[in-house]
Protein backbone atom coordinates (compact mmCIF):
# COMPACT_ATOMS: atom_id res chain seq x y z
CA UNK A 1 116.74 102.67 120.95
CA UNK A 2 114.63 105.67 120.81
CA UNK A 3 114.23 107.47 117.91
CA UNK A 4 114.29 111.39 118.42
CA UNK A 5 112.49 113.95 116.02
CA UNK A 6 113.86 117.41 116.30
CA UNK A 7 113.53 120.12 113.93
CA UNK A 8 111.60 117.79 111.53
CA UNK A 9 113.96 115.51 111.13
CA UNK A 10 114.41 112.08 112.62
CA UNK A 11 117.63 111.44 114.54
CA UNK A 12 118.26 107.48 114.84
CA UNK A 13 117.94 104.63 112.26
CA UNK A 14 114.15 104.13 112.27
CA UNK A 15 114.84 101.74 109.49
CA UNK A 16 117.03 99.48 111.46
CA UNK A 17 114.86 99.70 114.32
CA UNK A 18 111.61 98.58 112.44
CA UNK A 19 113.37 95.93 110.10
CA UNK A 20 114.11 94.35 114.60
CA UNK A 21 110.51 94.92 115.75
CA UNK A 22 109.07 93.24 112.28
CA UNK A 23 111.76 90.54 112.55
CA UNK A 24 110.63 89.91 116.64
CA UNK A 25 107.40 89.99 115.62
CA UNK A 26 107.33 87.28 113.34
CA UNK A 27 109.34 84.93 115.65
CA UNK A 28 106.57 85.56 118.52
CA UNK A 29 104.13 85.05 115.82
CA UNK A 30 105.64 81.92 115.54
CA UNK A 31 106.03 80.43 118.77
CA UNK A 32 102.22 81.52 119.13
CA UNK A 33 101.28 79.37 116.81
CA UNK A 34 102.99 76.15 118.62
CA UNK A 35 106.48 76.80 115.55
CA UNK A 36 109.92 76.40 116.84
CA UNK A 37 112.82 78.27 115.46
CA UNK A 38 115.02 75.63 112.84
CA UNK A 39 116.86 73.71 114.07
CA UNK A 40 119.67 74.63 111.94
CA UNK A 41 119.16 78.55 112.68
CA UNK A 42 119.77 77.82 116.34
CA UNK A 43 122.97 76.12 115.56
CA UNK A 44 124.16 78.95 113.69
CA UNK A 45 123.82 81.22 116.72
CA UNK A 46 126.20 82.63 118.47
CA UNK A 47 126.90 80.94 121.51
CA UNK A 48 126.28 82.76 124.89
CA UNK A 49 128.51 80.53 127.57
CA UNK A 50 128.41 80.90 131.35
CA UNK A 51 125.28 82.96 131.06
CA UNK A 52 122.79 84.73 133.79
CA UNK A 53 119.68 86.46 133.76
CA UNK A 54 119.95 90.24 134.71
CA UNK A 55 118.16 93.80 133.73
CA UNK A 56 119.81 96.62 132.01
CA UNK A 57 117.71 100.32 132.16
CA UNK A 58 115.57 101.22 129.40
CA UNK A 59 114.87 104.86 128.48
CA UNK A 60 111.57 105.95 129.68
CA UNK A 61 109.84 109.32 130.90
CA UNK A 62 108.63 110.11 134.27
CA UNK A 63 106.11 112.80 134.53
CA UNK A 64 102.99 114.04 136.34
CA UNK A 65 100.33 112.60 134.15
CA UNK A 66 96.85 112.93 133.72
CA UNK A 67 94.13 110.87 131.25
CA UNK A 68 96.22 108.18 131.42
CA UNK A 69 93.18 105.06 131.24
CA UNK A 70 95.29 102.79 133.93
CA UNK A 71 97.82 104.66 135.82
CA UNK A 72 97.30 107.61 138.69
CA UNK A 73 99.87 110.32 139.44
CA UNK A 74 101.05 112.17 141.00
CA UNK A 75 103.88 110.42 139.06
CA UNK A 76 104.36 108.10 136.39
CA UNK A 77 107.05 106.06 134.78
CA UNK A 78 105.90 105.39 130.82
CA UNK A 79 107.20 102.08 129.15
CA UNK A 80 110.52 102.00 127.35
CA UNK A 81 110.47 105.45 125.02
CA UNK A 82 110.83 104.76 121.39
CA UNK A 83 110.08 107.95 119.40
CA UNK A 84 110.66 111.48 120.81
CA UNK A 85 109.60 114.24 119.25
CA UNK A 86 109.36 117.37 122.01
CA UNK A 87 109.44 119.94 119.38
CA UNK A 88 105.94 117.92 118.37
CA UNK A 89 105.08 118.17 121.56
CA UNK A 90 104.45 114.24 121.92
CA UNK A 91 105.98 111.13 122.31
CA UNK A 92 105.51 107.44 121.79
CA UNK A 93 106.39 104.85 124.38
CA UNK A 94 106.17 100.70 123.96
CA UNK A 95 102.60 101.31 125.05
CA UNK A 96 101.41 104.20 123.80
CA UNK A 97 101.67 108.21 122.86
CA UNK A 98 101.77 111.04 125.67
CA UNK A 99 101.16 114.35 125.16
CA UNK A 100 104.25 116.29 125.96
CA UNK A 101 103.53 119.65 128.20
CA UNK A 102 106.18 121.81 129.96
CA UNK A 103 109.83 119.55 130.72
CA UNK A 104 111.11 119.52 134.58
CA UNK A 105 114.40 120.53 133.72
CA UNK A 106 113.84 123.46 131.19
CA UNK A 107 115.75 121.52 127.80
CA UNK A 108 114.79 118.13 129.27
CA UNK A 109 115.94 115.78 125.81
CA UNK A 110 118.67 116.16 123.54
């Protein structure tokens, strides 16, 4: 989900969206240290039946960037966008914040 700032005020339950990323965090945390979920939390799981691995799109930005310490334009496709704030002029992806100059499209976020 990204969270959009416009006007100075945030648009999106940051909340929500932290409470997810704290609650991942831990589990990885976890499994890094050689812990396995409970046995008894995986049983109350919902069951996913007949399943298959696939992608779904994330939100992202594509721009002509410049700075940037790994990747070289002309164009660029950031990491899944989590926190717009254009009126700001910057952004912050899963990897880091951009600098936000002129939009391709004139009103390029809502």
């Amino acid at each position: 989900m990204t969270v959009t700032i416009r006007g100075g005020k945030i648009l999106g339950d940051i909340s929500y969206e932290l409470a997810r990323l704290e609650q991942l965090t831990l589990d990885i945390d976890r499994l890094a240290g050689g812990t396995f979920p409970d046995p008894d939390v995986i049983a109350a799981a919902p069951l996913l039946d007949r399943w298959a691995s696939s992608i779904r799109p994330a939100q992202c930005l594509v721009g002509e960037c410049r700075d940037h310490p790994r990747l070289n334009g002309p164009l660029i496709v950031t990491t899944d966008l989590w926190i717009m704030a254009p009126d700001l002029g910057w952004c912050r992806a899963l990897g880091r914040y951009y600098r936000l100059g002129k939009p391709r499209y004139g009103e390029a976020f809502l």
